[in-house]
Protein backbone atom coordinates (compact mmCIF):
# COMPACT_ATOMS: atom_id res chain seq x y z
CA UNK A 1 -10.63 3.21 -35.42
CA UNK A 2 -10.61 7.12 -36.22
CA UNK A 3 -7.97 9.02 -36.50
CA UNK A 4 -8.03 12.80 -36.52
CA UNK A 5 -5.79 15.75 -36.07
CA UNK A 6 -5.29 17.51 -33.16
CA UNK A 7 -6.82 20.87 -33.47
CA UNK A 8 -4.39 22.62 -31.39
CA UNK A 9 -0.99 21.13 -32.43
CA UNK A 10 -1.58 19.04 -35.92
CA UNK A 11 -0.98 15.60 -34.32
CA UNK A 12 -2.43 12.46 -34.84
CA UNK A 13 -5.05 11.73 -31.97
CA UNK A 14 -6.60 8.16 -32.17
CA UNK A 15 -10.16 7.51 -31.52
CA UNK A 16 -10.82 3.31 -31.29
CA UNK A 17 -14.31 3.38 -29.15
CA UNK A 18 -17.19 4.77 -31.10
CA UNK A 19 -18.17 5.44 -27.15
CA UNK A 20 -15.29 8.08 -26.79
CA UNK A 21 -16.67 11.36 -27.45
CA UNK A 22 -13.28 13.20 -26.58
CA UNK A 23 -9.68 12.37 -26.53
CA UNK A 24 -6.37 14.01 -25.01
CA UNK A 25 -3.75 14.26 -27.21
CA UNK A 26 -0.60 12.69 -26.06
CA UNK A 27 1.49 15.79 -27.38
CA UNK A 28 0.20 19.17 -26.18
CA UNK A 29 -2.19 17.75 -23.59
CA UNK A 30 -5.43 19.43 -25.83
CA UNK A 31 -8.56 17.91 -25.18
CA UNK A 32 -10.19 16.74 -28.56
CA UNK A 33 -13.83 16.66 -28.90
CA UNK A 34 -15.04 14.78 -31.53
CA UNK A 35 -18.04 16.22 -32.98
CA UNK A 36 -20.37 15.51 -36.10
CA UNK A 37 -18.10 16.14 -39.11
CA UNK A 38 -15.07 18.21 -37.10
CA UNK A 39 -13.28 18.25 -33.74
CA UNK A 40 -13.07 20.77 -31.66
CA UNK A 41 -10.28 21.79 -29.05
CA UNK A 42 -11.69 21.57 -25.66
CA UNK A 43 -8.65 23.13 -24.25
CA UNK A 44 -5.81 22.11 -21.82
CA UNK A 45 -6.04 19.07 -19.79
CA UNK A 46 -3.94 18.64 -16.84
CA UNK A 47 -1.18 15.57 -16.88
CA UNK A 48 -1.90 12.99 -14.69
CA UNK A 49 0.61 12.02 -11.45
CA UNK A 50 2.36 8.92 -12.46
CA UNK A 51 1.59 6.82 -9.50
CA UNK A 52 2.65 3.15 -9.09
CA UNK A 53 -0.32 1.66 -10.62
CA UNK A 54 1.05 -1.52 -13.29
CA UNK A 55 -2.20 -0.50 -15.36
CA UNK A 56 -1.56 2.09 -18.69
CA UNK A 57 -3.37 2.73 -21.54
CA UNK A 58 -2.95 -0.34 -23.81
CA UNK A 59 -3.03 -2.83 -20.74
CA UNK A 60 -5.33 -5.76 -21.84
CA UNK A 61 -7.16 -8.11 -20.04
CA UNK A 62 -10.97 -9.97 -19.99
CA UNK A 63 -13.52 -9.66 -17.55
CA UNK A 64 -15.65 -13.48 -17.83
CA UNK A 65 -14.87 -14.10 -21.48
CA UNK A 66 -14.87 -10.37 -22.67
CA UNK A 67 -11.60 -9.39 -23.41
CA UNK A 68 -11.07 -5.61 -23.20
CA UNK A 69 -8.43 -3.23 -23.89
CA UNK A 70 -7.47 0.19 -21.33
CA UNK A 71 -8.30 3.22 -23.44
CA UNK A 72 -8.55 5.93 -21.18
CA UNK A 73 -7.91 7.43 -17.73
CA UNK A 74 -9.29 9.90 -15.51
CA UNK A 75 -7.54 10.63 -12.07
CA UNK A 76 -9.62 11.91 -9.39
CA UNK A 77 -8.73 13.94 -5.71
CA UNK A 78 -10.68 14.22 -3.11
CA UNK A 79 -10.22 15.81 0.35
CA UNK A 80 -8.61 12.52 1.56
CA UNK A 81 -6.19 11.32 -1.62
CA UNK A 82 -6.69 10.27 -4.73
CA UNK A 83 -7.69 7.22 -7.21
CA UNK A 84 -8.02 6.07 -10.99
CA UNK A 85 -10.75 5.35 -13.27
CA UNK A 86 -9.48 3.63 -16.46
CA UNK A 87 -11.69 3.38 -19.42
CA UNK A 88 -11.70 0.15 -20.85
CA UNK A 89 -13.02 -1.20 -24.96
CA UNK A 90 -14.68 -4.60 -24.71
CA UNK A 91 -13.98 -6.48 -28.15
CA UNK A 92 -17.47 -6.40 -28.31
CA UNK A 93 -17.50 -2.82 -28.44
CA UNK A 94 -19.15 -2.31 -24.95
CA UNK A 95 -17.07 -0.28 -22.55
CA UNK A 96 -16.68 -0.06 -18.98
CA UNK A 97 -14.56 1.34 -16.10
CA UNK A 98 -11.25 -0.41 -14.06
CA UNK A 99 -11.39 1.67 -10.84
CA UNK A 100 -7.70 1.96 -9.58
CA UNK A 101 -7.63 2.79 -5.69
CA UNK A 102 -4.58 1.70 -3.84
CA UNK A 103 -4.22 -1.01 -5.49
CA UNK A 104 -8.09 -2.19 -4.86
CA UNK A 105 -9.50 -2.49 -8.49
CA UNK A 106 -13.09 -3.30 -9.33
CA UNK A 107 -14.53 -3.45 -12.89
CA UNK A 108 -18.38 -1.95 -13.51
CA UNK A 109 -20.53 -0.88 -16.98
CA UNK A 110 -23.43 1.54 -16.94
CA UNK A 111 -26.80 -0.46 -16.29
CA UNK A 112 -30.17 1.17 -16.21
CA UNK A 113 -32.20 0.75 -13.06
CA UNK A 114 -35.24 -1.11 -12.52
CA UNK A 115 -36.42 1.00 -9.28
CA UNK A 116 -35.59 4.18 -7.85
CA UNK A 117 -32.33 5.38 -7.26
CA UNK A 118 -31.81 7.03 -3.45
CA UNK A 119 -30.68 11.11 -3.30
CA UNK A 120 -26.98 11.64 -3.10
CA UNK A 121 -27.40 13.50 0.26
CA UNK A 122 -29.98 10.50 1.91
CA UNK A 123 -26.69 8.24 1.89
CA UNK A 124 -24.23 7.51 4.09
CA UNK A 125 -21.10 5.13 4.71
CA UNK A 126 -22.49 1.79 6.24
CA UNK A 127 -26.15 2.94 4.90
CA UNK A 128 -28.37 -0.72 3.61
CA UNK A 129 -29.55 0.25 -0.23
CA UNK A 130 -31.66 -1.29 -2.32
CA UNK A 131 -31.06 -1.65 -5.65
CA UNK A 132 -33.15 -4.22 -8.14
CA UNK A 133 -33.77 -6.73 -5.47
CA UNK A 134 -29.72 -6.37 -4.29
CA UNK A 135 -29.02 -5.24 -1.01
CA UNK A 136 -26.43 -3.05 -0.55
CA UNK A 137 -24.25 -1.14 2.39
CA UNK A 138 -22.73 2.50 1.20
CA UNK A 139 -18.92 2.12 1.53
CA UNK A 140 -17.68 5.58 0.74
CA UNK A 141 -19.89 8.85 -0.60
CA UNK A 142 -18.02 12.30 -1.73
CA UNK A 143 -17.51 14.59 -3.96
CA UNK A 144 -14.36 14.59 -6.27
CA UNK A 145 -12.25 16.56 -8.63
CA UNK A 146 -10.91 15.29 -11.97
CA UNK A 147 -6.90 16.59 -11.75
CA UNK A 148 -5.67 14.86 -15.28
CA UNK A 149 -6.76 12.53 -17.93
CA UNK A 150 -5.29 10.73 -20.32
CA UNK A 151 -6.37 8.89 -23.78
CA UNK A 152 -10.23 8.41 -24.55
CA UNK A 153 -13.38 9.24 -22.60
CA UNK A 154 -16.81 8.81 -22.80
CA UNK A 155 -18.04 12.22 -21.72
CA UNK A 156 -16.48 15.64 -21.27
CA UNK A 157 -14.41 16.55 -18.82
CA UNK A 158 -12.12 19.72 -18.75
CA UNK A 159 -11.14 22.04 -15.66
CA UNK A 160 -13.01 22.05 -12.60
CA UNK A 161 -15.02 19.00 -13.79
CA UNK A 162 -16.51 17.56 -10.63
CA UNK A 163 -17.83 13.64 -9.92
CA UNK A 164 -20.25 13.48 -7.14
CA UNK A 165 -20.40 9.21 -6.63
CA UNK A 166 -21.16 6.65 -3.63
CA UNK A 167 -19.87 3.47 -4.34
CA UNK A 168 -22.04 0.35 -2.66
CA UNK A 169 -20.98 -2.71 -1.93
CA UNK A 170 -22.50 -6.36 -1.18
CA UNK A 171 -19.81 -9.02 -0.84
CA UNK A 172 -17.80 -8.82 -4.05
CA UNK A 173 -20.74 -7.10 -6.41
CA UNK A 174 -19.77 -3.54 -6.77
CA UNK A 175 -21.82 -0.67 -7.45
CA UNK A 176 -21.22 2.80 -8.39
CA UNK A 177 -23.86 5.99 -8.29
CA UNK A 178 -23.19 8.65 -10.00
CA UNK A 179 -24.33 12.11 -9.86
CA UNK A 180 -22.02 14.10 -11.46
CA UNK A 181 -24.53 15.32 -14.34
CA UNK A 182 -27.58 16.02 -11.67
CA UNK A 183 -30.01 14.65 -8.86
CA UNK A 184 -30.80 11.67 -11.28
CA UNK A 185 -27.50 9.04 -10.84
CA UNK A 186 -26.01 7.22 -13.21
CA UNK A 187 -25.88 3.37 -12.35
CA UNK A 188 -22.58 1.19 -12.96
CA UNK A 189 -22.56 -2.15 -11.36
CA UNK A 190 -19.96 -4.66 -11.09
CA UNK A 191 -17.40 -6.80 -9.39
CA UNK A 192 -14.24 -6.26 -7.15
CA UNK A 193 -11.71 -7.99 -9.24
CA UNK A 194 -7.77 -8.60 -9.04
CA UNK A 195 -5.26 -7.67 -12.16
CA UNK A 196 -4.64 -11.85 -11.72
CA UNK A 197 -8.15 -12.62 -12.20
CA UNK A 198 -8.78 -10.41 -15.13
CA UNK A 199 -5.68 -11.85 -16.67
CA UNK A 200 -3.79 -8.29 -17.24
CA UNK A 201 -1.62 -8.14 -19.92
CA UNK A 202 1.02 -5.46 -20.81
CA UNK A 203 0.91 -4.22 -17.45
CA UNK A 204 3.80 -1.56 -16.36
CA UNK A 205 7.05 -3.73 -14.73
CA UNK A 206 8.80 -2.70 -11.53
CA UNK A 207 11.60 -0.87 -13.57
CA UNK A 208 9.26 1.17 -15.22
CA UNK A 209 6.98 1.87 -12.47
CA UNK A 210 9.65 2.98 -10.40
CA UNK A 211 11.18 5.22 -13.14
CA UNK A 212 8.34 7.75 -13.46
CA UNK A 213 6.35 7.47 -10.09
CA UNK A 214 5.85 10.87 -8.90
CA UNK A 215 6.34 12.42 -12.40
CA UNK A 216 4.76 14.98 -14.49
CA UNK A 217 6.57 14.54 -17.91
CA UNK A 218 10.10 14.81 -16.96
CA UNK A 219 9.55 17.07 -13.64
CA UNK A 220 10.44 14.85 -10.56
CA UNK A 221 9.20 16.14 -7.49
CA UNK A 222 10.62 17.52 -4.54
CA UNK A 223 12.05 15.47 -1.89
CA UNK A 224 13.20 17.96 1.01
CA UNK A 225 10.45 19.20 3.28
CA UNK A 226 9.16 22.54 2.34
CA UNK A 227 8.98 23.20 6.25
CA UNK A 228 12.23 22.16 7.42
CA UNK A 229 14.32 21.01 4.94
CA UNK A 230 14.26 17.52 5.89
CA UNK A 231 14.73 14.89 3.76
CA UNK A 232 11.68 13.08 2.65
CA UNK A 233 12.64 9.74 1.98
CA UNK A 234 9.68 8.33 -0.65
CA UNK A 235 8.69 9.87 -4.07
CA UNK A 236 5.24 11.35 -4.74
CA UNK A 237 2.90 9.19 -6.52
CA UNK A 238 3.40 6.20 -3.78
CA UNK A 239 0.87 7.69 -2.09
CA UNK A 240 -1.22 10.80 -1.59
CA UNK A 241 -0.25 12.37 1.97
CA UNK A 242 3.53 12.52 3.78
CA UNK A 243 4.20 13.53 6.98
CA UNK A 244 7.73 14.89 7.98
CA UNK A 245 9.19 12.95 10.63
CA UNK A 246 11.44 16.09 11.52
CA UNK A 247 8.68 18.40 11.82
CA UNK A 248 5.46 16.67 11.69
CA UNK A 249 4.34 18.70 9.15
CA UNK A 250 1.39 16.95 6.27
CA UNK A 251 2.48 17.60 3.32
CA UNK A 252 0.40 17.46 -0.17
CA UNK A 253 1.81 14.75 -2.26
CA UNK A 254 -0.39 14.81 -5.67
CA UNK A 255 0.71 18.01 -6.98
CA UNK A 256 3.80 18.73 -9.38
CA UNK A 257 5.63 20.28 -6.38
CA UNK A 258 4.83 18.99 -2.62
CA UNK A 259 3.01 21.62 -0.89
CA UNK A 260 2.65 22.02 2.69
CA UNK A 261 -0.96 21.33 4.10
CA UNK A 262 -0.52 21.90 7.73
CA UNK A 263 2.33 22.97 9.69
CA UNK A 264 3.37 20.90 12.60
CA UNK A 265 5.82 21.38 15.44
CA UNK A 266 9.36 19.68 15.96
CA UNK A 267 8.42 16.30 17.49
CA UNK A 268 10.67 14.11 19.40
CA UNK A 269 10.41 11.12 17.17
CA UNK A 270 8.58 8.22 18.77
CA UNK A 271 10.17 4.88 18.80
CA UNK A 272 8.73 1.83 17.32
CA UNK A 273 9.95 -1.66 17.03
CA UNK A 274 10.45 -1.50 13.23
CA UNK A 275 11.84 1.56 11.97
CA UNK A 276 10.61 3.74 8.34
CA UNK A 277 12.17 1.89 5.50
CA UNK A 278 12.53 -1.46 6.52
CA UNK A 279 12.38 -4.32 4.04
CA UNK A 280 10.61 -7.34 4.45
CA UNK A 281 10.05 -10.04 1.96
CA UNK A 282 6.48 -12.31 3.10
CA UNK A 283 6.47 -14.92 0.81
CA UNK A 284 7.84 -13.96 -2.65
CA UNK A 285 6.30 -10.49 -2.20
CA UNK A 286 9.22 -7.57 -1.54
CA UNK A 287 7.30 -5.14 0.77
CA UNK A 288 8.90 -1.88 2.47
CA UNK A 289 7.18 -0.06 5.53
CA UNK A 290 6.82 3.32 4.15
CA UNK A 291 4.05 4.56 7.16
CA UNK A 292 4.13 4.07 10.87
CA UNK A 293 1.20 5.43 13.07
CA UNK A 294 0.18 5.28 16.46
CA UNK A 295 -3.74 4.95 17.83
CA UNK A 296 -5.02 4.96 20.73
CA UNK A 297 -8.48 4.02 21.78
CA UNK A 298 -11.31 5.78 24.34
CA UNK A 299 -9.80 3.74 27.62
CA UNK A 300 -6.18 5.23 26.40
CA UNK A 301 -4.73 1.91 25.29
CA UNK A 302 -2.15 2.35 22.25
CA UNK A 303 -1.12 -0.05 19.75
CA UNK A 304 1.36 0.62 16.84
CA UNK A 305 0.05 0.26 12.69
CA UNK A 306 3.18 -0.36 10.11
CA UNK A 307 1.82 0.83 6.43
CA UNK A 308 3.70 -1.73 4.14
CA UNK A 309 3.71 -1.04 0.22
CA UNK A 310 5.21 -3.97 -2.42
CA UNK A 311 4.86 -3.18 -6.42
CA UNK A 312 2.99 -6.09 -6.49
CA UNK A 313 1.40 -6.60 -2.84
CA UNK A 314 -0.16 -3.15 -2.72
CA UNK A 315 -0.62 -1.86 0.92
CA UNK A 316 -0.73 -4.10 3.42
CA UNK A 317 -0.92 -3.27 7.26
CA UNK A 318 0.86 -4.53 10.30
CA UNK A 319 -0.24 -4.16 13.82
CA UNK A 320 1.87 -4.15 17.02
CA UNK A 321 -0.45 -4.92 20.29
CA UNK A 322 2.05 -5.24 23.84
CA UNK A 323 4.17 -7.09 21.97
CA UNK A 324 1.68 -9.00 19.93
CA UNK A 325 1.60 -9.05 15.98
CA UNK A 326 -1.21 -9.31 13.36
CA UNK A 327 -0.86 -8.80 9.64
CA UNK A 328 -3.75 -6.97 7.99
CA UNK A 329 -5.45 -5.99 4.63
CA UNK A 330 -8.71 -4.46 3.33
CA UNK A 331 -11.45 -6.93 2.08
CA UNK A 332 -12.86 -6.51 -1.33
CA UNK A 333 -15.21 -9.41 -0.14
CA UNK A 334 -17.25 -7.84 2.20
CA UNK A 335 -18.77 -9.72 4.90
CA UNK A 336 -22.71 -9.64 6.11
CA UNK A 337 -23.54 -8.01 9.80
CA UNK A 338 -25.76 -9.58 11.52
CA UNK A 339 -26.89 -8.65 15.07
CA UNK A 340 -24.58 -9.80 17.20
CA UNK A 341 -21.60 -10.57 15.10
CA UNK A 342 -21.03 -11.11 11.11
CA UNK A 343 -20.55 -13.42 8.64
CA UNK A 344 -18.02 -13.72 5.64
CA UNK A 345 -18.58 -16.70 3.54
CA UNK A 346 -19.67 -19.88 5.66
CA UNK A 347 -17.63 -18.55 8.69
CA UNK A 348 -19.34 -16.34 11.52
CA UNK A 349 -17.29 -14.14 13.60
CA UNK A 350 -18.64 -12.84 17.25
CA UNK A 351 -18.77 -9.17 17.60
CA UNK A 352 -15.35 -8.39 20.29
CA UNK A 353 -15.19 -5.07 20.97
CA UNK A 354 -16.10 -1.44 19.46
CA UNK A 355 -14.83 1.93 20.26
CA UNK A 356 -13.53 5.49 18.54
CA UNK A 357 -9.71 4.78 17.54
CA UNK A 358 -7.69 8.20 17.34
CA UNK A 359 -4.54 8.73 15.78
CA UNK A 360 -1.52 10.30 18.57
CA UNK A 361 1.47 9.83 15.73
CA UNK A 362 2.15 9.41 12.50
CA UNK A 363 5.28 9.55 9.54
CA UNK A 364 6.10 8.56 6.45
CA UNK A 365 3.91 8.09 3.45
CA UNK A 366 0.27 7.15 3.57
CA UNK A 367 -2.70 6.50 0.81
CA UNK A 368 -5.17 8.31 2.18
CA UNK A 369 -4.95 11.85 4.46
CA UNK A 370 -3.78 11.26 7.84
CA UNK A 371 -3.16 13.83 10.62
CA UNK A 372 -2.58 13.58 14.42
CA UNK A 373 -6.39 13.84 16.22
CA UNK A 374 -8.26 12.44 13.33
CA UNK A 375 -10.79 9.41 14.74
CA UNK A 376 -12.38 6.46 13.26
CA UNK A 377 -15.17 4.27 14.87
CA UNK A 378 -13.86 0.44 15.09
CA UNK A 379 -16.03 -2.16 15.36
CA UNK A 380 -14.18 -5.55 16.01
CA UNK A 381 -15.49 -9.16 15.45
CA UNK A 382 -13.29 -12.07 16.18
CA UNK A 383 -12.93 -16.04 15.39
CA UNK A 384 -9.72 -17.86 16.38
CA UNK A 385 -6.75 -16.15 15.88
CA UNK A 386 -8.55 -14.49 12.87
CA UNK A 387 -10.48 -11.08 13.17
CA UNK A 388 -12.47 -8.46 10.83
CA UNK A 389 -12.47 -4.71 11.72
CA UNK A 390 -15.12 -2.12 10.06
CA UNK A 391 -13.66 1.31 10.42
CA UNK A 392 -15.89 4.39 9.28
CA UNK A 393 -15.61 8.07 9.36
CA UNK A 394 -18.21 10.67 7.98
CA UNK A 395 -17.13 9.79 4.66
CA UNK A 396 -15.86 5.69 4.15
CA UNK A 397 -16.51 2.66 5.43
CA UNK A 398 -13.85 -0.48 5.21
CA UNK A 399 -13.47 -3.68 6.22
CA UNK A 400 -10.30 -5.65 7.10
CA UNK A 401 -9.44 -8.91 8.15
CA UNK A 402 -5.94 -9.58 10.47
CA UNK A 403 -4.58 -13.23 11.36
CA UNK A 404 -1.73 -13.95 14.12
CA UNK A 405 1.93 -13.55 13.02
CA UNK A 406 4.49 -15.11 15.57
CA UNK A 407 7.34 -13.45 16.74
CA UNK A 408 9.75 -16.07 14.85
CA UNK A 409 7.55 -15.37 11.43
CA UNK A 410 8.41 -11.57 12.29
CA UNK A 411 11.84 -12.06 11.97
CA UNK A 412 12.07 -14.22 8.97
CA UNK A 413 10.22 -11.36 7.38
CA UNK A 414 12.33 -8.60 8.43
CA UNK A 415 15.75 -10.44 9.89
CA UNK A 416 17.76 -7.90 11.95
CA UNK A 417 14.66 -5.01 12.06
CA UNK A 418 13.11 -7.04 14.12
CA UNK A 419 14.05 -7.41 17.89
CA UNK A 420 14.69 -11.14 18.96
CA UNK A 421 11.41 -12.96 21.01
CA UNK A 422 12.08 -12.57 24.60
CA UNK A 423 11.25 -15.93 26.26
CA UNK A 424 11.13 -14.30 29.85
CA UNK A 425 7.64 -14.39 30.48
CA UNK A 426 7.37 -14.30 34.41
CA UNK A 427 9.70 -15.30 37.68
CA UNK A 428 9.14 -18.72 37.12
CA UNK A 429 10.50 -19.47 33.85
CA UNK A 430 13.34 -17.12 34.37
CA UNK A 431 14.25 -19.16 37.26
CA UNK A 432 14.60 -22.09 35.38
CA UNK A 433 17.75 -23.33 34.78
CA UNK A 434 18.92 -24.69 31.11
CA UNK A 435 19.34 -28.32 30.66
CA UNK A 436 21.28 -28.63 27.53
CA UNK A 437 24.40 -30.77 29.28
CA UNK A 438 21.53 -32.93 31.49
CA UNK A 439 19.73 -34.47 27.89
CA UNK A 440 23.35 -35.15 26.71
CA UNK A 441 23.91 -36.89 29.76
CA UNK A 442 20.52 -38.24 29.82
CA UNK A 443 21.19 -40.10 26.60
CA UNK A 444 24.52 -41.71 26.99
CA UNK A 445 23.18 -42.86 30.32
CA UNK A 446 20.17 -44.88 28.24
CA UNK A 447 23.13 -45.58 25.58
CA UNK A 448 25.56 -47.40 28.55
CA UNK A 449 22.57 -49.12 29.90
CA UNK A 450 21.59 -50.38 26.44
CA UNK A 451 25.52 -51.84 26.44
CA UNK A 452 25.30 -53.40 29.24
CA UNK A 453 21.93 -55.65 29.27
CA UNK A 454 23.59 -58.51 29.16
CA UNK A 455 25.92 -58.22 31.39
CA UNK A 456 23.05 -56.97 33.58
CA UNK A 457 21.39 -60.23 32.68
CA UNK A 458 24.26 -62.26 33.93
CA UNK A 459 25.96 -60.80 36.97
CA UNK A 460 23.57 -58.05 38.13
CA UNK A 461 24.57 -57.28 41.32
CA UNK A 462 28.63 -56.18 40.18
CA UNK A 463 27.39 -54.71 36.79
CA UNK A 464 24.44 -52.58 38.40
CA UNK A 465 26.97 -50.79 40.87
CA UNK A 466 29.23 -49.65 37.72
CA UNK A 467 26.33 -48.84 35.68
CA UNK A 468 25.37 -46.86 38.83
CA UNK A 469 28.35 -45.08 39.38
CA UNK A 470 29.05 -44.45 35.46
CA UNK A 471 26.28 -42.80 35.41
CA UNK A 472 26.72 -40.74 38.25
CA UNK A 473 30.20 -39.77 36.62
CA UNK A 474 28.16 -38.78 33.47
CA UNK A 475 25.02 -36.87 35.36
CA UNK A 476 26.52 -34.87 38.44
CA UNK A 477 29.21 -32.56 35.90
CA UNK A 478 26.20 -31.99 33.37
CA UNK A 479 24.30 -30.91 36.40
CA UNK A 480 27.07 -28.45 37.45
CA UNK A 481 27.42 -27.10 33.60
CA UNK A 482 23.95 -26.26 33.24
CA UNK A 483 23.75 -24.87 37.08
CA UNK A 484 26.74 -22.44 35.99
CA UNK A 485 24.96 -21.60 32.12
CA UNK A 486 22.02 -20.82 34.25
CA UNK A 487 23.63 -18.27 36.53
CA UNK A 488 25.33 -16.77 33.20
């Protein structure tokens, strides 16, 4: 480890990777070059947006059997939101990156290429690459900004510091191209990995995550819409884009004070079956629906999407279809298209459906930008009650995979928020009367005739016409009751 002095304030600024060439000093936010014999102060380096990611510098973890230590951070923007590159220190002394996106993580190292490497502009989202024998499909390509950094780095970044990358995926093997330094990219290559699976350690708690989400060293955002005055009801750093429910104006959520992107007009708020807010707990998992939006698809049919956000869950979708429910999350596994379906692991799902999905409403908090009008091409495959969806634009391709949820596992989830199942389904069955008196009846009937087999043995004839009219006694009033429940 190195240890140096801040040029610009005189504090101590730690340099444990012989990889780090620079270092931000926890103090006065200079950016420390280390340099052959001296440092040098590389100027101001914006704070990063405390977001509700558990990693921080110090987290620990391994990746196979390389354990590795956080070191670093680097928070990017782009046109659509935002998302975290931590630099980790393998005990070996390697290093590597832990991309943070909404709580997706995947964990990569610089690798040379064995062939040639594509031009940034000849790739697109859902573009086949291949790389050293590795086929690959382009899941997003753009161009970001670094907006704060924190600890060490392996390169120099300051103010207007751009990375140009398209990341490529091929089930779980992860790939990142870089271009940030010129035409010739810069090959990472890795897996998509869970904090579980890499066996995180000294990750940030719930308390503590919650305490500074949406903070810049002591400044707490602004809550009240900059439009309207309206009360916004989640904290910057949950996600990257709100939209005012009062106004429906988008409003800029990664920046010390929320900014208004684009004005909207006073909307008459649209109803939906689970309101902004709710709590749900699926499983052990405490998750809170903190984005509703509405889509509708080219023949004009509209379905509802719930955003749902737990500490520990990440984002999770769910889906209301004319009174159907799915739950729904993005794969890290991607699956394999073939021609007329795809396959994800052993199990091949038959293309269902495909069509341009546009959004007619949205509120609350989202992790990506999301405005009224914007489209997405869906592409649906289906086996069973379980389904995958790819969705691209111009600039990212995902997948997703959604199973059934019942109306009863809807309101264990969410109790009172959601509405009871309504068992009318057509004139028939709402016809029908109930029977609840009739099986009571039913079964003291079976109950006296049980009593009486012997007697039934010996002197039918006598003990037949009381069993007969006992039971008639006990069947004809239950009848009655459940004609009258019926007409209640």
């Amino acid at each position: 480890m190195l240890t140096v002095n801040c040029p610009s304030c005189g504090a101590p600024v730690r340099f444990r990777s012989h990889a780090s060439v620079m270092a931000v000093c926890e103090y006065c936010r200079a950016g420390v070059l280390k340099d052959t014999g001296a440092v040098r102060d590389l100027g101001k380096i914006a704070e990063v947006l405390e977001d509700y990611s558990p990693i921080q510098l110090g987290t620990s973890g391994k990746w196979g059997q390389r354990p590795f230590t956080v070191v670093g951070r680097l928070q990017l923007r782009y046109d659509a939101g935002m998302w975290s590159e931590w630099h980790v220190l393998f005990d070996d002394g390697g290093s590597g990156w832990l991309g943070d996106a909404s709580g997706q993580y995947t964990i990569t190292q610089a690798r040379p290429a064995g062939s040639a490497l594509p031009a940034f502009d000849s790739l697109a989202p859902g573009r086949a690459v291949t790389i050293d024998s590795t086929r690959y499909v382009a899941a997003d390509v753009r161009t970001a900004q670094c907006v704060g950094g924190q600890g060490e780095l392996p390169f120099i970044v300051g103010a207007g510091w751009q990375a140009r990358v398209a990341d490529l995926r091929a089930g779980t093997t992860f790939a990142t191209l870089d271009y940030s330094d010129g035409d010739t990219p810069q090959l990472y290559v890795g897996k998509a990995v869970t904090l579980q699976a890499l066996q995180c350690q000294l990750l940030r708690d719930d308390t503590a995550i919650a305490q500074t989400a949406g903070r810049y060293r002591g400044k707490l955002t602004a809550l009240a819409c900059p439009s309207c005055g309206s009360q916004i009801q989640y904290l910057p750093g949950l996600t990257n884009t709100l939209i005012c429910r009062a106004c429906n104006s988008q409003l800029d959520a990664t920046s010390p004070q929320v900014a208004v992107l684009r004005a909207g007009e006073r909307v008459k708020a649209a109803r939906t079956t689970l309101e902004l807010g709710a709590e749900g707990k699926l499983g052990n998992q405490k998750l809170t629906i903190i984005g509703v939006m509405r889509r509708r698809d080219d023949e004009g049919y509209e379905w509802t999407e719930y955003l749902l956000y737990g500490p520990r869950a990440g984002f999770q979708w769910l889906v209301e279809s004319d009174g159907e429910w799915s739950k729904s999350a993005v794969l890290d596994d991607w699956p394999q298209v073939l021609d007329s379906g795809a396959k994800l692991g052993s199990v091949r799902y038959d293309k269902l459906d495909e069509y341009d999905a546009t959004v007619t409403f949205a509120a609350g908090a989202f992790n990506w930008r999301v405005q009224v009008g914007d489209v997405t091409h869906v592409v649906e495959y289906e086996r069973g009650p379980t389904a995958l969806a790819a969705e691209s634009t111009a600039q990212e391709l995902t997948w997703s995979k959604s199973s059934d949820v019942s109306r009863d596992q809807l309101n264990a989830w969410f109790g009172m928020a959601a509405p009871k199942q309504n068992t009318v389904k057509n004139s028939r069955t709402a016809k029908a009367p109930k029977s609840g008196h009739r099986d009571t009846a039913r079964w003291l009937i079976i109950i006296m005739v049980i009593c009486n087999a012997i007697p039934l043995l010996i002197n039918f004839r006598a003990t037949f016409i009381y069993t007969v009219i006992g039971a008639a006694a006990l069947y004809l009033p239950a009848l009655f009751l459940d004609s009258m429940d019926g007409d209640a």
